[in-house]
PDB file of N, CA and C in Angstrom:
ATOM      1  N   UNK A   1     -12.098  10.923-146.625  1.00  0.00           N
ATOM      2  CA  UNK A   1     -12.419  11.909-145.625  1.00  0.00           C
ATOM      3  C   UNK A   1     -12.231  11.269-144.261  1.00  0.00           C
ATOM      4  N   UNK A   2     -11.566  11.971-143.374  1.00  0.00           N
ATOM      5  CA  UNK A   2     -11.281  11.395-141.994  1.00  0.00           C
ATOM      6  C   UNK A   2     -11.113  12.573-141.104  1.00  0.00           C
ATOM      7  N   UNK A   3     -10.718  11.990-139.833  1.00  0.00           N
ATOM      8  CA  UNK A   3     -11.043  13.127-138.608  1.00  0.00           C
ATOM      9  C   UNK A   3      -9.745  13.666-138.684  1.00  0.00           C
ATOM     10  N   UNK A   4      -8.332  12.883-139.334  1.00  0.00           N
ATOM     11  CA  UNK A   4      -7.034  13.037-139.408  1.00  0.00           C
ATOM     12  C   UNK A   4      -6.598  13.832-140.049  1.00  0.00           C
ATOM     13  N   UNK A   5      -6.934  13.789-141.947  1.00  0.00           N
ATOM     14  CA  UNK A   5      -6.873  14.375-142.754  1.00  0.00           C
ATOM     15  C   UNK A   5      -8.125  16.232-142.737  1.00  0.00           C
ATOM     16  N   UNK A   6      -9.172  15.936-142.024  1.00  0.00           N
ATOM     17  CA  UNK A   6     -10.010  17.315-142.023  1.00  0.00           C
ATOM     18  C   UNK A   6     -10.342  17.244-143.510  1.00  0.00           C
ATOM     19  N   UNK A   7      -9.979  16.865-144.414  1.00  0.00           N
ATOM     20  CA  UNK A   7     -10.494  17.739-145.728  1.00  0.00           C
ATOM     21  C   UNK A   7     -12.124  17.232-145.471  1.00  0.00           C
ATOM     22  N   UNK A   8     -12.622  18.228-146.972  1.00  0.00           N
ATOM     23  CA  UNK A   8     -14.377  18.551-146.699  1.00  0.00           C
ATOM     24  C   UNK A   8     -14.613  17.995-148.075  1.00  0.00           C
ATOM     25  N   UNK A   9     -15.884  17.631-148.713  1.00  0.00           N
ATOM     26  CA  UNK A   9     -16.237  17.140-149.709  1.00  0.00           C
ATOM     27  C   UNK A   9     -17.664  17.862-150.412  1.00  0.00           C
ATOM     28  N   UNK A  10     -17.228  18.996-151.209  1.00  0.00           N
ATOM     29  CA  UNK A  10     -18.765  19.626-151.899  1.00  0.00           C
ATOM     30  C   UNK A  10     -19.307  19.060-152.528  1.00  0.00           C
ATOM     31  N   UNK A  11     -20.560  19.116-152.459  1.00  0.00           N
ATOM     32  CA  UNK A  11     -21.380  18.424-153.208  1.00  0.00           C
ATOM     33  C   UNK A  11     -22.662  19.818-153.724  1.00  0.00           C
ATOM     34  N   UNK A  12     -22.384  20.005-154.721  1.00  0.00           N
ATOM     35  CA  UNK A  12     -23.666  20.367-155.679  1.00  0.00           C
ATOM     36  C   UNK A  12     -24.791  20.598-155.110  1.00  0.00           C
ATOM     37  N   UNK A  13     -25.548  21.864-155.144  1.00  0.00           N
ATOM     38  CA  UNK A  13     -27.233  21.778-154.954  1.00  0.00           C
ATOM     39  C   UNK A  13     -27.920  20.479-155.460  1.00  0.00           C
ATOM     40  N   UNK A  14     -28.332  20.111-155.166  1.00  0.00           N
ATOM     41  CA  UNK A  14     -29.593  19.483-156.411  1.00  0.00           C
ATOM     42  C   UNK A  14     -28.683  17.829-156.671  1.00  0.00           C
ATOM     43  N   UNK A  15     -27.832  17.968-156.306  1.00  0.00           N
ATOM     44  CA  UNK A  15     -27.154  16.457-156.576  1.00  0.00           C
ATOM     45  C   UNK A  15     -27.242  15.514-155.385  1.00  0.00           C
ATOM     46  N   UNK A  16     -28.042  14.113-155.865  1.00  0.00           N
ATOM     47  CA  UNK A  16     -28.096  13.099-155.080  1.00  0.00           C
ATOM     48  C   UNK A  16     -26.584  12.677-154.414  1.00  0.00           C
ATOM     49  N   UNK A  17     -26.700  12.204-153.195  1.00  0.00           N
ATOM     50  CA  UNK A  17     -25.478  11.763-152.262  1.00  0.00           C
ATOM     51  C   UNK A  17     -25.825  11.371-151.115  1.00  0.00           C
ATOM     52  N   UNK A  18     -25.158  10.102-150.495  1.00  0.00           N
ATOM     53  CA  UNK A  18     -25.096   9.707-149.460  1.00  0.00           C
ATOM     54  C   UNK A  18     -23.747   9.367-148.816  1.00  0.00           C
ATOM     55  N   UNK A  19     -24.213   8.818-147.568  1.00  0.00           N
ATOM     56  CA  UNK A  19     -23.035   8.418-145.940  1.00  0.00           C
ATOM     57  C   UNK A  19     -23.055   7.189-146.200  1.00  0.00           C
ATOM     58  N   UNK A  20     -22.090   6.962-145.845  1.00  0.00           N
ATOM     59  CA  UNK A  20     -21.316   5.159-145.416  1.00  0.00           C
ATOM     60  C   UNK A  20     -20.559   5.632-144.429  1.00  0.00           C
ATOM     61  N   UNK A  21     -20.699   4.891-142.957  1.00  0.00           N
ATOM     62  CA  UNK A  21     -19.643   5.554-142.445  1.00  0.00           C
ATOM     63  C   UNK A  21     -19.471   3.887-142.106  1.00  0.00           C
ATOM     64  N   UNK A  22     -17.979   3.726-141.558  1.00  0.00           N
ATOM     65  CA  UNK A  22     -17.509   2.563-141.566  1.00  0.00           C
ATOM     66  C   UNK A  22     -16.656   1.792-140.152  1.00  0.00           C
ATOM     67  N   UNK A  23     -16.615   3.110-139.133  1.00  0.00           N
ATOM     68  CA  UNK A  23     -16.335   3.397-138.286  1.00  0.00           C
ATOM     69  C   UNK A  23     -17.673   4.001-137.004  1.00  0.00           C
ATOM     70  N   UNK A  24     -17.920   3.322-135.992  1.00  0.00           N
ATOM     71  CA  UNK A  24     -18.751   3.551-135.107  1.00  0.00           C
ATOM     72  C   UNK A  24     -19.049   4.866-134.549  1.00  0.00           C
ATOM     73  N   UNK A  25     -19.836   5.250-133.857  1.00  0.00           N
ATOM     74  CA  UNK A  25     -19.628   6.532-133.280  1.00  0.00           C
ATOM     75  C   UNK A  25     -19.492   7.798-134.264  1.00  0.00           C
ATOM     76  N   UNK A  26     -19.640   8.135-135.299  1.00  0.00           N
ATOM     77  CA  UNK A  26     -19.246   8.996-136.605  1.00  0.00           C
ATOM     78  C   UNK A  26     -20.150  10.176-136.575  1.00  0.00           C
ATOM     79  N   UNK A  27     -20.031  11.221-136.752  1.00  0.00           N
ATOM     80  CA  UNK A  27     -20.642  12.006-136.920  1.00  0.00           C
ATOM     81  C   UNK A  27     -20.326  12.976-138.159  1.00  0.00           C
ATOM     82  N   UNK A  28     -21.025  13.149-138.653  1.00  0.00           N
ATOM     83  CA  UNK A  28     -20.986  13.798-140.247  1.00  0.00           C
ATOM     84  C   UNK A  28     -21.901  14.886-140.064  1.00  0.00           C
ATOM     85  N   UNK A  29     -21.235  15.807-140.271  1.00  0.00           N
ATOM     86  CA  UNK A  29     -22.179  17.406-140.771  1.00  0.00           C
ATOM     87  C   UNK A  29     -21.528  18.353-141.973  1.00  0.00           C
ATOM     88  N   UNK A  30     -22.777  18.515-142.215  1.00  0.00           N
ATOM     89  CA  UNK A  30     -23.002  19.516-143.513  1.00  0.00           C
ATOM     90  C   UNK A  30     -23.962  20.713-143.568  1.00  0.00           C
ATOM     91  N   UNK A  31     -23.399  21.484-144.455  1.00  0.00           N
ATOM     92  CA  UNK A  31     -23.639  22.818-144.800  1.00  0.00           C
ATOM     93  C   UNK A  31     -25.042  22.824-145.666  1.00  0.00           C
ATOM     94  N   UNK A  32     -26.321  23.775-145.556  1.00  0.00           N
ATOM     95  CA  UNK A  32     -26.939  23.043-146.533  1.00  0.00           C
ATOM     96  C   UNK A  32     -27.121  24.848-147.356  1.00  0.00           C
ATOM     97  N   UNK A  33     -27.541  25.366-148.581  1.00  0.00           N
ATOM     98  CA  UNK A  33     -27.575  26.546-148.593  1.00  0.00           C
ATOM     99  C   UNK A  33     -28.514  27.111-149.154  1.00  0.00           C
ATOM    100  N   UNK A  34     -29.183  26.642-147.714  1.00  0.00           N
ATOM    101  CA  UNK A  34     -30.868  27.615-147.531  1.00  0.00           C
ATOM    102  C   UNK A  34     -31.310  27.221-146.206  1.00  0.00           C
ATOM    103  N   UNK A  35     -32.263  27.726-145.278  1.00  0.00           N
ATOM    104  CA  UNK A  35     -32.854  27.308-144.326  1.00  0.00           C
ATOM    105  C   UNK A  35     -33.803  25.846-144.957  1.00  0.00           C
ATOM    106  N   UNK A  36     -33.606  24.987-144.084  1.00  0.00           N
ATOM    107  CA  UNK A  36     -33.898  23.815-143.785  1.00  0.00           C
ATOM    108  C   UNK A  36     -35.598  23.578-144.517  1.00  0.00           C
ATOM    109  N   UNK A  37     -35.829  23.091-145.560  1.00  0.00           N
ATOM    110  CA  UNK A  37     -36.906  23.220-145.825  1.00  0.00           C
ATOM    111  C   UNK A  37     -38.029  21.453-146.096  1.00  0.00           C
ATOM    112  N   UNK A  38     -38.060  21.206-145.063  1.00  0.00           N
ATOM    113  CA  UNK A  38     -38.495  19.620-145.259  1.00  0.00           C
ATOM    114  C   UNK A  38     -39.625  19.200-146.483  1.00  0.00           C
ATOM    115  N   UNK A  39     -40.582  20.502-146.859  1.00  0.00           N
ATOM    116  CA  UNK A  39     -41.438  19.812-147.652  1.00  0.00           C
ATOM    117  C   UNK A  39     -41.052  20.112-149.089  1.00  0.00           C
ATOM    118  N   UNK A  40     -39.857  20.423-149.295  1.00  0.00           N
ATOM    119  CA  UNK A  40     -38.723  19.723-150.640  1.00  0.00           C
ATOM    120  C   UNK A  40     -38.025  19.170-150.547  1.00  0.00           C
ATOM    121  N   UNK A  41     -37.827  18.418-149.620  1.00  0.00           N
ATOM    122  CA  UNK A  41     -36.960  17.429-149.411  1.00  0.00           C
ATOM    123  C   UNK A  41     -37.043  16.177-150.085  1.00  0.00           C
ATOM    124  N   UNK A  42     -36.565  15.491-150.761  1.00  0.00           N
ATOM    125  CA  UNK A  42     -36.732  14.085-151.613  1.00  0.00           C
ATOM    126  C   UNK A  42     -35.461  13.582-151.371  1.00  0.00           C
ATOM    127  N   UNK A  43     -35.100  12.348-151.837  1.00  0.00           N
ATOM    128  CA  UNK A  43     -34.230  11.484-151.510  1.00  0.00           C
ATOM    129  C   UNK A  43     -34.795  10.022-152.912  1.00  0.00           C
ATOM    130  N   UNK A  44     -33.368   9.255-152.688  1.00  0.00           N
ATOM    131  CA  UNK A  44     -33.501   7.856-153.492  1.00  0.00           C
ATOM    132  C   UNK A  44     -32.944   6.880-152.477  1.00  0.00           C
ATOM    133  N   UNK A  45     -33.589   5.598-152.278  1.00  0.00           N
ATOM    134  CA  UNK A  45     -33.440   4.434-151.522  1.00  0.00           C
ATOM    135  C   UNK A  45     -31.613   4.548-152.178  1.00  0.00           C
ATOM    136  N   UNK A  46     -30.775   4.577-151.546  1.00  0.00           N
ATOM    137  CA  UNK A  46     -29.427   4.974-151.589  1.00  0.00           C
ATOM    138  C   UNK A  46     -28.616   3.215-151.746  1.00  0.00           C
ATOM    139  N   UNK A  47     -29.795   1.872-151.311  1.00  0.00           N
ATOM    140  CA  UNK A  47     -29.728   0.482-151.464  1.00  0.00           C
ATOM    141  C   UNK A  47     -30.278  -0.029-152.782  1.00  0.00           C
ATOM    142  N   UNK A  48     -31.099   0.756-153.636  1.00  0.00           N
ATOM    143  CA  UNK A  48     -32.162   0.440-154.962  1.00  0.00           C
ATOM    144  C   UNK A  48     -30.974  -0.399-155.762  1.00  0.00           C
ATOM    145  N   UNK A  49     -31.190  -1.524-156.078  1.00  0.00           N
ATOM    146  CA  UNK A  49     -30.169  -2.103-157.576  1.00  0.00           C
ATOM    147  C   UNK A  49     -30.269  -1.537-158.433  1.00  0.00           C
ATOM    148  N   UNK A  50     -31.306  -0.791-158.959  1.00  0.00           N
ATOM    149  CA  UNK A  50     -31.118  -0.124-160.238  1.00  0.00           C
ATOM    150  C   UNK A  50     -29.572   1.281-160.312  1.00  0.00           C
ATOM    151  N   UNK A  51     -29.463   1.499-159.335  1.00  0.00           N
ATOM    152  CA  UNK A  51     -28.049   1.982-159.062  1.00  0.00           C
ATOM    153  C   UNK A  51     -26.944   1.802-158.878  1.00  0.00           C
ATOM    154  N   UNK A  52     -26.974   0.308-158.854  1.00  0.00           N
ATOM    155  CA  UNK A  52     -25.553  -0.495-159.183  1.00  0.00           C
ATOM    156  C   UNK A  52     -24.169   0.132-158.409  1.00  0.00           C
ATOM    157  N   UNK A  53     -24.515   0.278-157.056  1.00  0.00           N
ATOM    158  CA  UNK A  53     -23.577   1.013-155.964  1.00  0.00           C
ATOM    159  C   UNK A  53     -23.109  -0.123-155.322  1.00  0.00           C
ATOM    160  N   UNK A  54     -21.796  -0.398-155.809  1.00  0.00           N
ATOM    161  CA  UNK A  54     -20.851  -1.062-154.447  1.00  0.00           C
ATOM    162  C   UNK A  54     -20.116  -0.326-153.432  1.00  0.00           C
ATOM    163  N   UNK A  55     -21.545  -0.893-152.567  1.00  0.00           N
ATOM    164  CA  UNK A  55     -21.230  -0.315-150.982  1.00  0.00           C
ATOM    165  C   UNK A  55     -20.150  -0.891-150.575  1.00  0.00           C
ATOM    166  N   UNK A  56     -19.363  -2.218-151.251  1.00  0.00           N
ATOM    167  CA  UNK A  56     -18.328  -3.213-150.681  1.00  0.00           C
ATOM    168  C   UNK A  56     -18.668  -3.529-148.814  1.00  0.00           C
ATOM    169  N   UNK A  57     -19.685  -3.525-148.644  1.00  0.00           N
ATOM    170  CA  UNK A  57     -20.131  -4.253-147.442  1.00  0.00           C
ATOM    171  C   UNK A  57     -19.425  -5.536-146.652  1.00  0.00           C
ATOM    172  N   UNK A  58     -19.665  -6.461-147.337  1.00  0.00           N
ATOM    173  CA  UNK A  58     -18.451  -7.584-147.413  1.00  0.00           C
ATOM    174  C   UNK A  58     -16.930  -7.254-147.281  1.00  0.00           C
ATOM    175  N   UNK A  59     -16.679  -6.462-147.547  1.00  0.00           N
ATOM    176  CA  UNK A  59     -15.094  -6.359-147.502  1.00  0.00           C
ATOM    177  C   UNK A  59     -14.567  -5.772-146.794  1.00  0.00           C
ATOM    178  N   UNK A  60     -15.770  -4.596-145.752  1.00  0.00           N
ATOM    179  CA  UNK A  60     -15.418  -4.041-144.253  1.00  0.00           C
ATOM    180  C   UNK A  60     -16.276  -5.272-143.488  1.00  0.00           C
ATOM    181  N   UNK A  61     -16.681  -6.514-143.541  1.00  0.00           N
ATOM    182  CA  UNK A  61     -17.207  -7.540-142.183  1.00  0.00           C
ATOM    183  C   UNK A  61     -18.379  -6.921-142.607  1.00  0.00           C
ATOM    184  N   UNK A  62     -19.432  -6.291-143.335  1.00  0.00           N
ATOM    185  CA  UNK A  62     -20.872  -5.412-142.972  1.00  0.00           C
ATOM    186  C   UNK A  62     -21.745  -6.187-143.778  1.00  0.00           C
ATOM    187  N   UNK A  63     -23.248  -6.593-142.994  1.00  0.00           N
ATOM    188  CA  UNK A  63     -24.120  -6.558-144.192  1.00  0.00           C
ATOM    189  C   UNK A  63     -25.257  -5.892-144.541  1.00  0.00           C
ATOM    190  N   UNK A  64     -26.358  -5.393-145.245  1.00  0.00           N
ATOM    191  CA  UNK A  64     -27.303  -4.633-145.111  1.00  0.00           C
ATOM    192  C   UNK A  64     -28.005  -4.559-143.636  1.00  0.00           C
ATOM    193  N   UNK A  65     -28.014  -6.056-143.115  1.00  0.00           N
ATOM    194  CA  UNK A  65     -28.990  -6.140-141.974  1.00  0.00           C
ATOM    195  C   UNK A  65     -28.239  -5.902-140.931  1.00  0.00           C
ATOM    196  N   UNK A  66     -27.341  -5.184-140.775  1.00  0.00           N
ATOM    197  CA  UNK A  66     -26.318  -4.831-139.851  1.00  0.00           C
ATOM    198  C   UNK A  66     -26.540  -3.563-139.548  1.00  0.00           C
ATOM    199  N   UNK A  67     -26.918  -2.840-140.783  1.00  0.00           N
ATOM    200  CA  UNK A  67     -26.703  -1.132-141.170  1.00  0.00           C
ATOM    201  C   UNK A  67     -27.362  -0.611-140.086  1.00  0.00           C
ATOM    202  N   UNK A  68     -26.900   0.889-139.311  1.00  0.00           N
ATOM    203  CA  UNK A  68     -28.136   1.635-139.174  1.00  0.00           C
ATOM    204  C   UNK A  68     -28.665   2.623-140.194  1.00  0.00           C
ATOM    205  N   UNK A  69     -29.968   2.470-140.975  1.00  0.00           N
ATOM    206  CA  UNK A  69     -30.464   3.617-141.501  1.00  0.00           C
ATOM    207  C   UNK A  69     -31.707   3.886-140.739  1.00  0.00           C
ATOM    208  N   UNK A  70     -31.502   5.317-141.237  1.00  0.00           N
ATOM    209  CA  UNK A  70     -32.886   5.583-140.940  1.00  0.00           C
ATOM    210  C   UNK A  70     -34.156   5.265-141.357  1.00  0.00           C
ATOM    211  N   UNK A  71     -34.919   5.436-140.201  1.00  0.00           N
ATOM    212  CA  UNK A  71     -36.863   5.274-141.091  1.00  0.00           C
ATOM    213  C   UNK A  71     -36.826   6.146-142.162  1.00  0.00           C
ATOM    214  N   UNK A  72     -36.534   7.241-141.955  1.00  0.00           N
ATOM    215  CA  UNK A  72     -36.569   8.369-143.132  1.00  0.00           C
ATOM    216  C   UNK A  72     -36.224   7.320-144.363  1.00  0.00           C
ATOM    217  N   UNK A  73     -34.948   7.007-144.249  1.00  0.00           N
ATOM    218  CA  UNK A  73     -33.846   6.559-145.598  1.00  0.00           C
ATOM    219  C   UNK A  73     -34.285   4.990-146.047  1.00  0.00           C
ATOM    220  N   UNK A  74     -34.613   4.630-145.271  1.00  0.00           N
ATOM    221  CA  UNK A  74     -35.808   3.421-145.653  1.00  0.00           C
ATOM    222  C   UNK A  74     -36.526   3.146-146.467  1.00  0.00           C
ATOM    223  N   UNK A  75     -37.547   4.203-146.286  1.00  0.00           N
ATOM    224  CA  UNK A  75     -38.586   4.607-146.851  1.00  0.00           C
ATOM    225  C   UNK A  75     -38.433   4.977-147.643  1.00  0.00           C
ATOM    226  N   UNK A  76     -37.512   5.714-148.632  1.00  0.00           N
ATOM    227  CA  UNK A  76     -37.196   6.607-149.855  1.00  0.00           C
ATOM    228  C   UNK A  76     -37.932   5.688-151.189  1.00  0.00           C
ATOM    229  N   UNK A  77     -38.089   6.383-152.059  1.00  0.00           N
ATOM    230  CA  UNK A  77     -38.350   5.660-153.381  1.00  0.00           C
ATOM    231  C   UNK A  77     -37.115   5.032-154.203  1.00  0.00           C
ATOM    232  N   UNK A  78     -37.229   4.236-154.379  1.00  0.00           N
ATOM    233  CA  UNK A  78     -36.376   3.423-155.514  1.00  0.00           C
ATOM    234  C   UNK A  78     -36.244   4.842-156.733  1.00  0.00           C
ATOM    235  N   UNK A  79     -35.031   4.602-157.523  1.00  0.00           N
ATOM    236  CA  UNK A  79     -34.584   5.481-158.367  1.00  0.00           C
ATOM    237  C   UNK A  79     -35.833   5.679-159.473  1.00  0.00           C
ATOM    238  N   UNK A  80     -36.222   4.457-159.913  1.00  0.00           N
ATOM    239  CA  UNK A  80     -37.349   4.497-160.803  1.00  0.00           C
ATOM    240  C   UNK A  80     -38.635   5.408-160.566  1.00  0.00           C
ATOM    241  N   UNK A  81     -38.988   4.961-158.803  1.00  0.00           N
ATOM    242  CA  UNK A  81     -40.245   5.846-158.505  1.00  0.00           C
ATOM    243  C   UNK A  81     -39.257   7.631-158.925  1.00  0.00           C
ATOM    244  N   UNK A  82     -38.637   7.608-158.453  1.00  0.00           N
ATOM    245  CA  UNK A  82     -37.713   9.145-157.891  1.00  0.00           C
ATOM    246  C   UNK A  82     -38.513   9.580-159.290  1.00  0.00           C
ATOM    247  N   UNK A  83     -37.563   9.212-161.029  1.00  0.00           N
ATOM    248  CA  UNK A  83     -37.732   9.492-161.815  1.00  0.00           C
ATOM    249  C   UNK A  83     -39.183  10.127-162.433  1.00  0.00           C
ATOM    250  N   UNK A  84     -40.086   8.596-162.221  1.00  0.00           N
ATOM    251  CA  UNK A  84     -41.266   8.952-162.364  1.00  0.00           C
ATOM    252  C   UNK A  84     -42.093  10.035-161.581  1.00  0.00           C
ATOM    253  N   UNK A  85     -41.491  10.325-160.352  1.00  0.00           N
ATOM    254  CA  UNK A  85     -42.123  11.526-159.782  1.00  0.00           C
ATOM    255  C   UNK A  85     -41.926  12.972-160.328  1.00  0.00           C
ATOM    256  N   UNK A  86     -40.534  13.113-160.851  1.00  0.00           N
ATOM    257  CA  UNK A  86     -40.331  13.872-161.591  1.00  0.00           C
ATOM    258  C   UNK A  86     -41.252  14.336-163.232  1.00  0.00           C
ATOM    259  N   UNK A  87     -41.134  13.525-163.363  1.00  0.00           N
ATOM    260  CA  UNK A  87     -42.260  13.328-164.961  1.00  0.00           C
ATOM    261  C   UNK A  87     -43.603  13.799-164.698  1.00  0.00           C
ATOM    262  N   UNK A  88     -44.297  13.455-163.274  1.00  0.00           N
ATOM    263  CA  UNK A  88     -45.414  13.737-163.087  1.00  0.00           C
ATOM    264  C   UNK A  88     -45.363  15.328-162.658  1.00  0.00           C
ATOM    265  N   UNK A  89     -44.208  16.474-162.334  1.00  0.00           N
ATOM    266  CA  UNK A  89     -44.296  17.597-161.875  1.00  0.00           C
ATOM    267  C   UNK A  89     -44.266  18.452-163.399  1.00  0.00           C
ATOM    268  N   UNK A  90     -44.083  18.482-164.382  1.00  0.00           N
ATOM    269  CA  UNK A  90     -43.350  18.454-165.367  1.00  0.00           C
ATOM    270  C   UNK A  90     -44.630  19.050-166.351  1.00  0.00           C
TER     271      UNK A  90
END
């Protein structure tokens, strides 16, 4: 996805996903389809090892302590808590 090419990337209700942007200055927007509802909002630490995501950090010059994330995205639960929160609604 680039500013060159324009194409768009759907992603699923209900399906986990995150940003890497790799390039400064970036701005990313999305469609969401419902009014904005923060107290369903959940998320997974998008860094957790139990997710075994190569960010390839190293191979654009980047390292975690470089990143900007957010406090929000910080804070998220590890995949494990995510799970177990689920179990407890259930």
């Amino acid at each position: 996805l680039s500013e060159e090419n324009r194409k768009q990337l759907y992603i699923p209700e209900g399906f986990a996903h995150g940003f890497l942007s790799l390039k400064e200055n970036t701005e990313i927007e999305y469609l969401c389809s419902d009014y904005y509802a923060p107290q369903y909002e959940s998320g997974i630490f998008p860094f957790d090892s139990d997710l075994s995501i190569d960010w390839e950090l190293e191979k654009h010059g980047l390292s975690f302590e470089k990143l900007i994330i957010s406090s929000k995205d910080k804070n998220l639960p590890s995949f494990k808590e995510f799970c177990e929160s689920l179990e407890v609604k259930r």
